[in-house]
N, C-alpha and C. Protein backbone atom coordinates (compact mmCIF):
# COMPACT_ATOMS: atom_id res chain seq x y z
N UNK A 1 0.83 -1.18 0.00
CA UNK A 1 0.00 0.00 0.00
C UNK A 1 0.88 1.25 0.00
N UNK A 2 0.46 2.49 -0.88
CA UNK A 2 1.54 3.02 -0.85
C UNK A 2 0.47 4.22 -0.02
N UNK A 3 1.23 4.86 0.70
CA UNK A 3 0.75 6.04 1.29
C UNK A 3 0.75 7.61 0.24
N UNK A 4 -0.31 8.36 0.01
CA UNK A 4 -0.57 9.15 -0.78
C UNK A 4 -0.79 10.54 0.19
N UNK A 5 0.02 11.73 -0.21
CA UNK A 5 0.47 12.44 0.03
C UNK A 5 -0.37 13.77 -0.73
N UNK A 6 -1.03 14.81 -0.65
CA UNK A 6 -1.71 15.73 -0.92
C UNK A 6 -1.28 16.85 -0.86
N UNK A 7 -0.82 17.56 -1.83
CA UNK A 7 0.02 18.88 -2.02
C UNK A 7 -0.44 19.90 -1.69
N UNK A 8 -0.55 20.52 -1.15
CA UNK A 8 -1.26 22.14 -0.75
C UNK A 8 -1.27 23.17 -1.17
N UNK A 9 -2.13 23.25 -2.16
CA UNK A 9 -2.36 24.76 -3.64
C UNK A 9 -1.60 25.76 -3.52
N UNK A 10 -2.46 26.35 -2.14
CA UNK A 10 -2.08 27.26 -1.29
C UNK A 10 -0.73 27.42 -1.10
N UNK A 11 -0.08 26.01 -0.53
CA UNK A 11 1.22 26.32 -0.27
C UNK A 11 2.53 27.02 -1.58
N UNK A 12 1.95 25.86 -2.54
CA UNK A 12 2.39 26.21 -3.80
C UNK A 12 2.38 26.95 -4.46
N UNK A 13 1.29 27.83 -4.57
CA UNK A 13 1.07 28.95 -5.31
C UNK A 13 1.93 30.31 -4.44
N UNK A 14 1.67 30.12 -3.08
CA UNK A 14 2.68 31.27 -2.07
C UNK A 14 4.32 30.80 -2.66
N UNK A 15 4.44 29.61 -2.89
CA UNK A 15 5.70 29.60 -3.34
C UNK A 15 6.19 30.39 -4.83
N UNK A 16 5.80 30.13 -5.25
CA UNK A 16 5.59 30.17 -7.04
C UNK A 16 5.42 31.81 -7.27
N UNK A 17 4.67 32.52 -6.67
CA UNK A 17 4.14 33.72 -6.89
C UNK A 17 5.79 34.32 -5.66
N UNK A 18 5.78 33.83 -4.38
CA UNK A 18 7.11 34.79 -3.99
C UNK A 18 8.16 34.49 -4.91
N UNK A 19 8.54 33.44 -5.25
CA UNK A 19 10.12 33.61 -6.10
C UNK A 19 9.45 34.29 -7.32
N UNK A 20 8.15 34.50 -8.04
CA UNK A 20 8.30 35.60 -9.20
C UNK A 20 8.27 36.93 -8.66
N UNK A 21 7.76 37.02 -7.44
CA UNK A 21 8.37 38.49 -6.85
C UNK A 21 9.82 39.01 -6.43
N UNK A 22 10.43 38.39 -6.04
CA UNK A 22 11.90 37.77 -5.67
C UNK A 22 12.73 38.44 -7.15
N UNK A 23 12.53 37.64 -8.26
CA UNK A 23 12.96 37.65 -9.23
C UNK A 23 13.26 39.34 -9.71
N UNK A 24 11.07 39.73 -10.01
CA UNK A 24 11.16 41.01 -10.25
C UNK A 24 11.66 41.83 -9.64
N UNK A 25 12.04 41.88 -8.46
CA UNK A 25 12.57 42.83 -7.78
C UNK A 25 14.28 42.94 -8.10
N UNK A 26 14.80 41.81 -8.36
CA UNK A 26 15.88 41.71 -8.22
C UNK A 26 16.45 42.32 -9.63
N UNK A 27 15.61 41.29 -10.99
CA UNK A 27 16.07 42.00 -12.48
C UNK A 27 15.26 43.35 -12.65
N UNK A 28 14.23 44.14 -12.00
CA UNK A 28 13.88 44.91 -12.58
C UNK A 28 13.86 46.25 -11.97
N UNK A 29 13.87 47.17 -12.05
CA UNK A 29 13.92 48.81 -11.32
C UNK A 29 12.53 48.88 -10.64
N UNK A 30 13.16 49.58 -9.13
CA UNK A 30 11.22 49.81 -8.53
C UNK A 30 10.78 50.80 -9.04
N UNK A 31 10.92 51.58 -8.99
CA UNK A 31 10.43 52.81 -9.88
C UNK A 31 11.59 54.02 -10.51
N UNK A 32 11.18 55.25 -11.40
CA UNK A 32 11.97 55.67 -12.30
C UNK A 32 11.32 57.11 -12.13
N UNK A 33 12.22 58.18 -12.73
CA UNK A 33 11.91 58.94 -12.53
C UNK A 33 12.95 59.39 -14.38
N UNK A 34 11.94 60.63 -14.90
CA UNK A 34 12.52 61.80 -15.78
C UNK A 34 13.48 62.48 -15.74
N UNK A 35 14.62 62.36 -16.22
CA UNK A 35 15.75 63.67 -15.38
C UNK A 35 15.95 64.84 -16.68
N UNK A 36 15.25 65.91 -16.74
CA UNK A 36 15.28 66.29 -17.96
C UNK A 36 16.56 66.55 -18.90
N UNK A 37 16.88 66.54 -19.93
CA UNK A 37 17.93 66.34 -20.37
C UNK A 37 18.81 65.27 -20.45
N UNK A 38 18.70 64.42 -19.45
CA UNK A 38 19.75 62.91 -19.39
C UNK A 38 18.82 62.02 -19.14
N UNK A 39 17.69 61.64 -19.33
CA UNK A 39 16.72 60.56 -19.36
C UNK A 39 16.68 60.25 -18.13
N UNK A 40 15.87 58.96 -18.32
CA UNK A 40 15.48 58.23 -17.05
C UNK A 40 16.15 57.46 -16.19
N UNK A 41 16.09 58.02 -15.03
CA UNK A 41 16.70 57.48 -13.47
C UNK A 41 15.51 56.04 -12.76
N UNK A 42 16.64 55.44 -12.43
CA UNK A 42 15.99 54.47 -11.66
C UNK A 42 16.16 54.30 -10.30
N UNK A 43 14.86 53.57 -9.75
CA UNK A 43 15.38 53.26 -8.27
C UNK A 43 15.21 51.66 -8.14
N UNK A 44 16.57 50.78 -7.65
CA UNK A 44 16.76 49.27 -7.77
C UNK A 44 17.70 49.04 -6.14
N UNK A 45 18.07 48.10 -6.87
CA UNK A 45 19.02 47.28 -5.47
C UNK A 45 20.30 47.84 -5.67
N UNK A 46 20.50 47.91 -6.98
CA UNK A 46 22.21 48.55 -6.91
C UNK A 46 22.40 49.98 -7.86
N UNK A 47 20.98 50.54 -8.05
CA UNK A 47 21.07 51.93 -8.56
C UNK A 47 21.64 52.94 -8.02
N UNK A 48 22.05 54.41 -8.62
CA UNK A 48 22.44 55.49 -7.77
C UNK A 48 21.31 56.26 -7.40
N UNK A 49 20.08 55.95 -8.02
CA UNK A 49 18.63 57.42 -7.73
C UNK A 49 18.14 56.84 -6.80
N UNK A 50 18.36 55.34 -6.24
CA UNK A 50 17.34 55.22 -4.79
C UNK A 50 17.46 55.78 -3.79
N UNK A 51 16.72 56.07 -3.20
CA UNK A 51 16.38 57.16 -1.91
C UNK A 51 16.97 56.23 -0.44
N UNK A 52 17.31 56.31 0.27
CA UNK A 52 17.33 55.25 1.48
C UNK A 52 16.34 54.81 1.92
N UNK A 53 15.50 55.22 2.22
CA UNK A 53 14.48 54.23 2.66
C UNK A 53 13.76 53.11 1.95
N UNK A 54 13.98 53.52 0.41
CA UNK A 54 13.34 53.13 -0.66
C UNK A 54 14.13 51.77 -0.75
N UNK A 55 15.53 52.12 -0.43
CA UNK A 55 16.48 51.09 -0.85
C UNK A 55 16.41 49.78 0.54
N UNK A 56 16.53 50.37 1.72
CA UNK A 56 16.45 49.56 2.70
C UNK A 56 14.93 48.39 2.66
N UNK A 57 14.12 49.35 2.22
CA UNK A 57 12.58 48.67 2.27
C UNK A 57 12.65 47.57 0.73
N UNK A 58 13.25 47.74 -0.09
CA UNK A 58 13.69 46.70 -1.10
C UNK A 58 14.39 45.21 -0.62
N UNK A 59 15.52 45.47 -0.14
CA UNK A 59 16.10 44.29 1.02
C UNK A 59 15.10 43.59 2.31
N UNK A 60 14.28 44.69 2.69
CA UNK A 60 13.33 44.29 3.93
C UNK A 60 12.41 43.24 2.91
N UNK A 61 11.51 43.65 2.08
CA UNK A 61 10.96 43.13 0.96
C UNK A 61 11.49 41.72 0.38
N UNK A 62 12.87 41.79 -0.02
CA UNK A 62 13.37 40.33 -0.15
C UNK A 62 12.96 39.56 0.78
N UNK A 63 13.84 40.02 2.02
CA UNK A 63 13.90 39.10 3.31
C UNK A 63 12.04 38.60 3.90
N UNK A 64 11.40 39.10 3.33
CA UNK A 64 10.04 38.91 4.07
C UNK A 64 9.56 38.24 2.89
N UNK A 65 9.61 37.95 1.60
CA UNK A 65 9.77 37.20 0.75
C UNK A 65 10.53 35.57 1.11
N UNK A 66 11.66 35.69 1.28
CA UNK A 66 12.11 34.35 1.30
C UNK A 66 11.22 33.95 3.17
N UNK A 67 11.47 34.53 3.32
CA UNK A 67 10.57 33.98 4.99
C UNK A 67 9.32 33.38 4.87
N UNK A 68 8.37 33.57 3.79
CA UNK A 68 7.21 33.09 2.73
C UNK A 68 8.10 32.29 1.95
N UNK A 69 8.93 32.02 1.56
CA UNK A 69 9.02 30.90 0.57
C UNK A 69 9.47 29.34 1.74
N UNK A 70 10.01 30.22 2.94
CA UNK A 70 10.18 28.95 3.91
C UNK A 70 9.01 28.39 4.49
N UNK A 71 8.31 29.43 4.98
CA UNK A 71 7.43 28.83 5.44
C UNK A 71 6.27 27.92 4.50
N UNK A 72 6.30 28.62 2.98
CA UNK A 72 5.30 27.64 1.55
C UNK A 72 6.06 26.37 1.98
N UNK A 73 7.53 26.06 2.10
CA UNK A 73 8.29 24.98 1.92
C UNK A 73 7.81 23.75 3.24
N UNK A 74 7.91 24.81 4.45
CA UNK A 74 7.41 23.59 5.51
C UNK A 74 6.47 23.61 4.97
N UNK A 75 5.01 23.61 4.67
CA UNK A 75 3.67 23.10 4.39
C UNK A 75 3.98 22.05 3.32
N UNK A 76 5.03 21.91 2.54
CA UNK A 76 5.03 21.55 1.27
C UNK A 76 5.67 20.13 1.10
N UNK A 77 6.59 20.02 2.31
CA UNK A 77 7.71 18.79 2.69
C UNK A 77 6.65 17.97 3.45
N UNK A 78 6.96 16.56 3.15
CA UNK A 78 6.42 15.71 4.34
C UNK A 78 6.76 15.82 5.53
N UNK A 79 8.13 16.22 6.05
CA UNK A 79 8.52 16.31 7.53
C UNK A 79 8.45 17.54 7.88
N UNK A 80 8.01 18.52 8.39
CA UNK A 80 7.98 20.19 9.02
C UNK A 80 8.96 20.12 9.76
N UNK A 81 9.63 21.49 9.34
CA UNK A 81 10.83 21.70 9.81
C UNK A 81 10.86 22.86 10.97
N UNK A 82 9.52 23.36 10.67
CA UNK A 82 8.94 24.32 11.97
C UNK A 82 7.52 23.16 12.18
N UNK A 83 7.77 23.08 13.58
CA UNK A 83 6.81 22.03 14.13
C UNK A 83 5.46 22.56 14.27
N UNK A 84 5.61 24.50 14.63
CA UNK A 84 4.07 24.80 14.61
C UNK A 84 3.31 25.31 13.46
N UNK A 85 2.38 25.90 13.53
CA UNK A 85 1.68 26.51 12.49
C UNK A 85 1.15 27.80 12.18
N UNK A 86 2.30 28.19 11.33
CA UNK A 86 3.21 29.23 11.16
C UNK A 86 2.04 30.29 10.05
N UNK A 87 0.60 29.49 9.41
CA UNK A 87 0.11 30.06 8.24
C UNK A 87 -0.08 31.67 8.41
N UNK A 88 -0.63 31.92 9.69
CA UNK A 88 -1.21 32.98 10.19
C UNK A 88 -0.29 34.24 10.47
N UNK A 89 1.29 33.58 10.62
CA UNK A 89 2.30 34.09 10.57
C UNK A 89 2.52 34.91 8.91
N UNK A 90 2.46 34.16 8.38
CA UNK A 90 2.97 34.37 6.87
C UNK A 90 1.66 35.03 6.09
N UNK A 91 0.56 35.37 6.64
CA UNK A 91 -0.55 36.17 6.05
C UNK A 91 0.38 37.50 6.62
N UNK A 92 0.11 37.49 8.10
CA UNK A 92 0.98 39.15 8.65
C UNK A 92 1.92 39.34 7.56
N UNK A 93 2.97 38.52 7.54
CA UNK A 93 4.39 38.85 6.96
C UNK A 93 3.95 39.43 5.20
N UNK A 94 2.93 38.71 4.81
CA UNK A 94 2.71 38.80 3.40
C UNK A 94 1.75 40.48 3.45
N UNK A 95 1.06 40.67 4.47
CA UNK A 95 0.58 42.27 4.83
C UNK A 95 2.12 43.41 4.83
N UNK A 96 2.51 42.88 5.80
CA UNK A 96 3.82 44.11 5.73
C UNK A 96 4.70 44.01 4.61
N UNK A 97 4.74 43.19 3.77
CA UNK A 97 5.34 43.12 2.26
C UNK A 97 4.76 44.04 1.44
N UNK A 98 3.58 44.14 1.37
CA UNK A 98 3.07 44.62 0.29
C UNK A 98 2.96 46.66 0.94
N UNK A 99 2.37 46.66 2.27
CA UNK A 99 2.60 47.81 2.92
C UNK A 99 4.18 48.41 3.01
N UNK A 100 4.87 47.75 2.87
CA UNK A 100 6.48 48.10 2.92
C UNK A 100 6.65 48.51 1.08
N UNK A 101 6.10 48.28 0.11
CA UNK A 101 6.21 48.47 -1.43
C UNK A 101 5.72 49.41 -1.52
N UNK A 102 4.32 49.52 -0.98
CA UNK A 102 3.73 51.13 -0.87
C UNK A 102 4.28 52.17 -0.30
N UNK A 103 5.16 51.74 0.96
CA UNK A 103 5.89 52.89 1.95
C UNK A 103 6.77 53.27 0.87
N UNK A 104 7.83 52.33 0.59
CA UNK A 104 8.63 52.47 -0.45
C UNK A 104 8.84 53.61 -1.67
N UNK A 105 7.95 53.05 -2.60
CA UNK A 105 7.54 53.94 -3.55
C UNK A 105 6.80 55.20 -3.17
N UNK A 106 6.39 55.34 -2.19
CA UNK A 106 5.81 56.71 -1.34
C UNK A 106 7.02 57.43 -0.81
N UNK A 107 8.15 57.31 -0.38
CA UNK A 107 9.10 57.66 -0.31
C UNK A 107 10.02 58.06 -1.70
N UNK A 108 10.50 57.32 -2.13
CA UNK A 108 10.86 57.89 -3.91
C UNK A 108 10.21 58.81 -4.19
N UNK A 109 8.90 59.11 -4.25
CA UNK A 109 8.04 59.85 -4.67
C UNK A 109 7.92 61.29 -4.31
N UNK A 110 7.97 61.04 -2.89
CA UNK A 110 8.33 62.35 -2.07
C UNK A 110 9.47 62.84 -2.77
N UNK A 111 10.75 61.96 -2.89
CA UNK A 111 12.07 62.33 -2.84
C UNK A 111 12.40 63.31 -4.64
N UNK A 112 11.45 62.34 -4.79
CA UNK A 112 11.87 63.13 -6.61
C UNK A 112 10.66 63.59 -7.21
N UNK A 113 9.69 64.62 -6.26
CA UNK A 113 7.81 64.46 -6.77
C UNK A 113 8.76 65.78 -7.49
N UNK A 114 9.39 66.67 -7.80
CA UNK A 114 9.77 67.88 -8.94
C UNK A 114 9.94 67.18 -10.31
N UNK A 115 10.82 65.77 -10.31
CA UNK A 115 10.25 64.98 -11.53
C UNK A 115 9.08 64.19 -11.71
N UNK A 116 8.77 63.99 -13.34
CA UNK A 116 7.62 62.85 -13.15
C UNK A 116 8.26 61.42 -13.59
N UNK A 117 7.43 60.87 -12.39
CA UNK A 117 8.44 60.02 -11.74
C UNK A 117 7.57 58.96 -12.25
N UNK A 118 7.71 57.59 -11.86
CA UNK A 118 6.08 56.01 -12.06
C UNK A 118 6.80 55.32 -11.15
N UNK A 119 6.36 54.26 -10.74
CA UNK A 119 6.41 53.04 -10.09
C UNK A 119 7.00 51.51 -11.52
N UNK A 120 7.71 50.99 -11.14
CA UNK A 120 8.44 49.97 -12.31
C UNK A 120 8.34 48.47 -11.82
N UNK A 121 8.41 47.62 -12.75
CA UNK A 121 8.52 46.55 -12.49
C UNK A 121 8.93 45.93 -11.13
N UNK A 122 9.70 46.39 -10.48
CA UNK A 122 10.40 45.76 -9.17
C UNK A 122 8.96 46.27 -7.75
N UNK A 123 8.08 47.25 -8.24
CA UNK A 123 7.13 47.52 -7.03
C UNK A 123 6.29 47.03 -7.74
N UNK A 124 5.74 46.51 -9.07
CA UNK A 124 4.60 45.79 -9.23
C UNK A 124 4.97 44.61 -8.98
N UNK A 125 5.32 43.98 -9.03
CA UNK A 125 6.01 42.60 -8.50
C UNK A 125 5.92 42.16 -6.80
N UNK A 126 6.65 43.04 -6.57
CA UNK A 126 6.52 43.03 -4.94
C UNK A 126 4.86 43.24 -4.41
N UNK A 127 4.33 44.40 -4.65
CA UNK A 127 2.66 44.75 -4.18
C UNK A 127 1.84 43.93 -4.74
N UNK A 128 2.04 43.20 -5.90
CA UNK A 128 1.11 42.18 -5.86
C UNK A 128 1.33 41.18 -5.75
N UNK A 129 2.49 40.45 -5.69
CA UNK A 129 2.77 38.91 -4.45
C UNK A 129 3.00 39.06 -3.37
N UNK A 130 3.02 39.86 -2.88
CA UNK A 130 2.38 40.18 -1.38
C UNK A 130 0.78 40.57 -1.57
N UNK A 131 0.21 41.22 -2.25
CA UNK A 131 -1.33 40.63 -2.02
C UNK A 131 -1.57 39.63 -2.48
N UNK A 132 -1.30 39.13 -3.30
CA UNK A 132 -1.98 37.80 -3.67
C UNK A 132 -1.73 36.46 -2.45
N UNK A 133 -0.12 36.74 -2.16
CA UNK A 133 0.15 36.00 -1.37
C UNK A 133 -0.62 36.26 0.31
N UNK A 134 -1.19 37.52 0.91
CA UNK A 134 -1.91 37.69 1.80
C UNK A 134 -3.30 37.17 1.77
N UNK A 135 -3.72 37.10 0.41
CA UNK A 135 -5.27 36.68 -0.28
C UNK A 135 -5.11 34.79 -0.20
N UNK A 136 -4.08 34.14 -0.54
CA UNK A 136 -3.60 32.70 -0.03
C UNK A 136 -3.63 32.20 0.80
N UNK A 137 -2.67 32.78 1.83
CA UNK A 137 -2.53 32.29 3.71
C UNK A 137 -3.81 32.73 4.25
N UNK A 138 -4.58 34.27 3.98
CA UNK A 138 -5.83 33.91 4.56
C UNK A 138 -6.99 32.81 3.75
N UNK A 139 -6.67 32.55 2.99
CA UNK A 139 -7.73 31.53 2.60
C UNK A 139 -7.15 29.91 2.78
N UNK A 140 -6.04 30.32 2.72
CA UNK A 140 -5.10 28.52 3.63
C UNK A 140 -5.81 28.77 5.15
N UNK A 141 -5.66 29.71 5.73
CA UNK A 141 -5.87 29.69 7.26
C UNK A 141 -7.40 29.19 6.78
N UNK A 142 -8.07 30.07 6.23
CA UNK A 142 -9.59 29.40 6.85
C UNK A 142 -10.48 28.51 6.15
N UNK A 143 -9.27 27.45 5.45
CA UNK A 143 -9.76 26.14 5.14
C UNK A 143 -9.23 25.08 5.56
N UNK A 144 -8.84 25.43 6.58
CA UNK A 144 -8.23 24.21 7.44
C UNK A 144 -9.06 23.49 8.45
């Protein structure tokens, strides 16, 4: 008899959706700004136009990212490597992800509102796998 094992959507999809946030953040600029005369400035992980806070809250953003991809991973392994149950944890964490993208880019914004500035690939990425991923763990939490 073989014992059958049941994968957890939920878990998977929090996985799947943080490493494509992960990704975007990493290959793509959070947001950009006009510099008249010398084109467009960016704000990234290793740009010169990011603002500090903008830049710190990018790294915070990773790190609260992979902390969601550990915790998708215990749900996902047969043996848990965190013994408790962490889901309710990783809805919060997946809230302050997406609130930390908004702080973020609200900061840039401030910093360079004399240019016209947008939001880029690296904050759409982040604000919406952190909601989607907050829209997951609460619906993992309350189908258990």
């Amino acid at each position: 008899m073989s014992e059958e094992r049941n994968i957890d959507p939920f878990s998977l999809l929090i996985l799947v959706l943080s490493i494509i946030a992960i990704v975007t953040e990493i290959i793509g600029p959070f947001a950009g700004f006009y510099y008249s005369g010398y084109g467009n400035r960016y704000s990234c992980l290793d740009c010169e136009y990011s603002t500090g806070p903008d830049l710190i809250l990018q790294y915070i953003i990773l790190i609260l990212f992979v902390i969601q991809i550990i915790i998708a991973l215990n749900e996902l392994l047969p043996n848990k490597f965190i013994p408790m149950d962490v889901t309710k944890y990783g809805m919060y964490l997946a809230i302050i992800t997406w609130i930390f993208a908004i702080i973020g880019l609200a900061s840039f914004g401030i910093t360079y509102s004399v240019y016209t500035w947008w939001p880029d690939l690296g904050f759409y990425g982040t604000v919406v796998g952190g909601l989607l991923n907050t829209i997951l763990f609460f619906l993992k939490e309350r189908n258990k």
